[in-house]
N, C-alpha and C. Protein backbone atom coordinates (compact mmCIF):
# COMPACT_ATOMS: atom_id res chain seq x y z
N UNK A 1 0.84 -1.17 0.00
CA UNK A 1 0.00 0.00 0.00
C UNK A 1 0.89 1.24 0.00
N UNK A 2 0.71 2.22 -0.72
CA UNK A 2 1.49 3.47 -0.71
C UNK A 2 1.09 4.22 0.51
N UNK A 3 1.91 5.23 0.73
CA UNK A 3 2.21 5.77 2.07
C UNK A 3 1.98 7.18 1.04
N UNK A 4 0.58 7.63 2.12
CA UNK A 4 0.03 9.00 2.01
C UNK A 4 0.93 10.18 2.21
N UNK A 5 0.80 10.67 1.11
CA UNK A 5 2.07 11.81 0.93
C UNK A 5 1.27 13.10 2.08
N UNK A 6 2.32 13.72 2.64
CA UNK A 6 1.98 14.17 3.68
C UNK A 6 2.50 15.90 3.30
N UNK A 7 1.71 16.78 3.24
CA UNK A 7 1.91 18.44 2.96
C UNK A 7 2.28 19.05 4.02
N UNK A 8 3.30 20.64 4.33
CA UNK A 8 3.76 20.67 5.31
C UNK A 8 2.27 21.61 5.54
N UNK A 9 2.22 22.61 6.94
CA UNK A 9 0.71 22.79 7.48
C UNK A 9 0.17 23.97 6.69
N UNK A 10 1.92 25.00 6.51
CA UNK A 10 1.32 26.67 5.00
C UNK A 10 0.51 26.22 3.95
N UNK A 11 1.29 25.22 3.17
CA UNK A 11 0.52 24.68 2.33
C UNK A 11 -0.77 24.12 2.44
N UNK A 12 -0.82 23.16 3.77
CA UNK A 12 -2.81 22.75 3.81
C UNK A 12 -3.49 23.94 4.15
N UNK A 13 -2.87 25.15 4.77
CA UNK A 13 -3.50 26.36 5.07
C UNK A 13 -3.87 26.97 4.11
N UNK A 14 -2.66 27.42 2.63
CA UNK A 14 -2.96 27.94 1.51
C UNK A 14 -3.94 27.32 0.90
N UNK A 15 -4.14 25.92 0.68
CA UNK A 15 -4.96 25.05 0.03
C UNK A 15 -6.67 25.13 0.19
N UNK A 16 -6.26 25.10 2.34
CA UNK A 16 -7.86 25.54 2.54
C UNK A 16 -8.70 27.17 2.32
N UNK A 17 -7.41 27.82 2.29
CA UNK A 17 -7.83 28.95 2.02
C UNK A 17 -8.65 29.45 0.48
N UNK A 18 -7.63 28.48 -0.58
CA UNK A 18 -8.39 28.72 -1.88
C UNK A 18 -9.37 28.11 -1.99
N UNK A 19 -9.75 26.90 -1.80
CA UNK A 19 -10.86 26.74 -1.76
C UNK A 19 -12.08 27.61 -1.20
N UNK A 20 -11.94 27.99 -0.24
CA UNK A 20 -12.75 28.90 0.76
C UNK A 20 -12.83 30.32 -0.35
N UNK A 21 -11.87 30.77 -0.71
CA UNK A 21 -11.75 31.52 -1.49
C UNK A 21 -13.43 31.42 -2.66
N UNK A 22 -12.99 30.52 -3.57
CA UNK A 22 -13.64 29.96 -4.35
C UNK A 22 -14.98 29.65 -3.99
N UNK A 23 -15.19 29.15 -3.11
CA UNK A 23 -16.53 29.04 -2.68
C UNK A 23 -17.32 29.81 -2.20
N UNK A 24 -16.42 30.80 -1.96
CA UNK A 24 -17.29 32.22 -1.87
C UNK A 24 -17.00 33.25 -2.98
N UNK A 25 -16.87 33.13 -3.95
CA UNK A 25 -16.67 34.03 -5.35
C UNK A 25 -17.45 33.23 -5.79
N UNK A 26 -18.08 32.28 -5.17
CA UNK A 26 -18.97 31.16 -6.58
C UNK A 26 -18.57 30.59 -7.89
N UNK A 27 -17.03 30.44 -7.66
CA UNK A 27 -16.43 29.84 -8.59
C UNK A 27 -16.42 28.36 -8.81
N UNK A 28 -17.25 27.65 -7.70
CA UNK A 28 -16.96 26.41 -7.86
C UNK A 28 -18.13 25.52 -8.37
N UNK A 29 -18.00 25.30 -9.45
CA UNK A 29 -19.47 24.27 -9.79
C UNK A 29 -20.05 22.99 -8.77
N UNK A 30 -21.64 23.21 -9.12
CA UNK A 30 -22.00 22.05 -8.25
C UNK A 30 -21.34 20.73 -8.18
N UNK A 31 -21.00 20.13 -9.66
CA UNK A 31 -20.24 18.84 -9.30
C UNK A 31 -18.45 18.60 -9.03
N UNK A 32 -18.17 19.79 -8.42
CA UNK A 32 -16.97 19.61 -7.79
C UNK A 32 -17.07 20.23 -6.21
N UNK A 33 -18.16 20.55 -6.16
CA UNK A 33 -18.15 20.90 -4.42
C UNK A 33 -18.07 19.82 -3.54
N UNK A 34 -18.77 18.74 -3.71
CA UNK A 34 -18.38 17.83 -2.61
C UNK A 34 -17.28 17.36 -2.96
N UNK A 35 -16.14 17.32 -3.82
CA UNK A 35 -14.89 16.35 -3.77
C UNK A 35 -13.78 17.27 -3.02
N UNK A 36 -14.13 19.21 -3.32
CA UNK A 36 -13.99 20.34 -2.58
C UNK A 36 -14.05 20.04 -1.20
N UNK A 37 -15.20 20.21 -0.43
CA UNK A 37 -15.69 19.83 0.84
C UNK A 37 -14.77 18.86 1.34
N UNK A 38 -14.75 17.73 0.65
CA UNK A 38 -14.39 16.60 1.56
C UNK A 38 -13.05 16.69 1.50
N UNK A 39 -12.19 17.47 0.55
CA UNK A 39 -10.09 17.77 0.41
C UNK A 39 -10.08 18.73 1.35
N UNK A 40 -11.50 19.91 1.51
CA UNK A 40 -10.79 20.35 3.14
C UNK A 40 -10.98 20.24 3.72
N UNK A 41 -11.92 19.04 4.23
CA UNK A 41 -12.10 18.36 5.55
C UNK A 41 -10.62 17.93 5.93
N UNK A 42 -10.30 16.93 5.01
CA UNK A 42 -9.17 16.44 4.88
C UNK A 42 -7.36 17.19 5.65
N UNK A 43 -7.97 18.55 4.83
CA UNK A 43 -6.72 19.38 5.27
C UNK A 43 -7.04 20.26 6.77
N UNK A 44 -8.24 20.22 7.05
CA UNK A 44 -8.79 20.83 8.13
C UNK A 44 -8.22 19.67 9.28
N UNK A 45 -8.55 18.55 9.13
CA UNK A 45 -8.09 17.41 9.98
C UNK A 45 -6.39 17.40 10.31
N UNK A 46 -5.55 17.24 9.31
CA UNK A 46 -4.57 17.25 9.15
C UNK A 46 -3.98 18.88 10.00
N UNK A 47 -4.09 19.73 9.96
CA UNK A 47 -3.58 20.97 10.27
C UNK A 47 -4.34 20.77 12.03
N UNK A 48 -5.20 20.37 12.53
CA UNK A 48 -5.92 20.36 13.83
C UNK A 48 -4.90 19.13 14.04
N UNK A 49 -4.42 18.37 13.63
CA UNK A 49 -3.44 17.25 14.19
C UNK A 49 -1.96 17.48 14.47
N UNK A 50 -1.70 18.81 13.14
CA UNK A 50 -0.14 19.27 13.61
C UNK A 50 0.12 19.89 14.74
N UNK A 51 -1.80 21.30 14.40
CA UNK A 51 -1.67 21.82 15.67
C UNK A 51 -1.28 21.45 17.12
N UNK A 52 -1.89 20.00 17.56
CA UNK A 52 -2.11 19.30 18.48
C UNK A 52 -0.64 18.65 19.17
N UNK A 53 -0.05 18.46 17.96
CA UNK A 53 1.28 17.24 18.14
C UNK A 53 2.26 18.62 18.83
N UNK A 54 2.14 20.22 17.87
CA UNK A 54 3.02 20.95 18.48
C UNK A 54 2.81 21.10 20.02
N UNK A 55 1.19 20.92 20.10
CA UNK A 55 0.90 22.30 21.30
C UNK A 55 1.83 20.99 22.32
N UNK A 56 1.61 19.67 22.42
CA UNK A 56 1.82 18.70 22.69
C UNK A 56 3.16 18.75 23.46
N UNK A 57 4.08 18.89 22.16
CA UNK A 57 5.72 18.81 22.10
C UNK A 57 6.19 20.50 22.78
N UNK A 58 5.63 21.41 22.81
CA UNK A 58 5.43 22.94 23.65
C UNK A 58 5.55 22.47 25.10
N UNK A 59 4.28 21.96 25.24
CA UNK A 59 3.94 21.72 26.38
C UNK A 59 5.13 20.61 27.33
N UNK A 60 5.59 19.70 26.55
CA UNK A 60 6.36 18.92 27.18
C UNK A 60 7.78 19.95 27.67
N UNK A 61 8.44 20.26 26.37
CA UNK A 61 9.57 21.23 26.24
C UNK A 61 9.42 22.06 27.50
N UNK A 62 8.39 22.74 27.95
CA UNK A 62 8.37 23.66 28.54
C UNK A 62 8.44 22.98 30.27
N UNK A 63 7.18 22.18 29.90
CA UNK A 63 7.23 21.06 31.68
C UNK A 63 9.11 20.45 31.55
N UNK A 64 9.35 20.31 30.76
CA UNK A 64 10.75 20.23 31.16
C UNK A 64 11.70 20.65 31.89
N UNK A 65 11.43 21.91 31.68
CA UNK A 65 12.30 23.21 32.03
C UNK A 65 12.41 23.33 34.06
């Protein structure tokens, strides 16, 4: 099985942003909104997981100290 290529978090940010973009200029036709929707769920998930792992690795770093 291939191993899901993984984007760093600017980029899923830029990504969700154009979309968002787009979907509010009404640029996006009906039959590409849900494949839309569901790539920034996708990147919405992914960026709430980096968030998490940093606040995570912060938090340790710091209880370290």
């Amino acid at each position: 099985m291939a191993k899901k290529k993984t984007i760093p978090y600017d980029e899923a940010m830029t990504e969700i942003e154009g979309i968002l973009a787009r979907f509010r200029s009404e640029e996006m036709n009906v039959d590409e909104l849900a494949a839309q929707v569901r790539r920034a769920s996708e990147l919405i998930a992914l960026c709430k997981e980096r968030l998490h792992k940093a606040e995570t690795e912060v938090g340790q770093i710091l209880g370290a100290e």
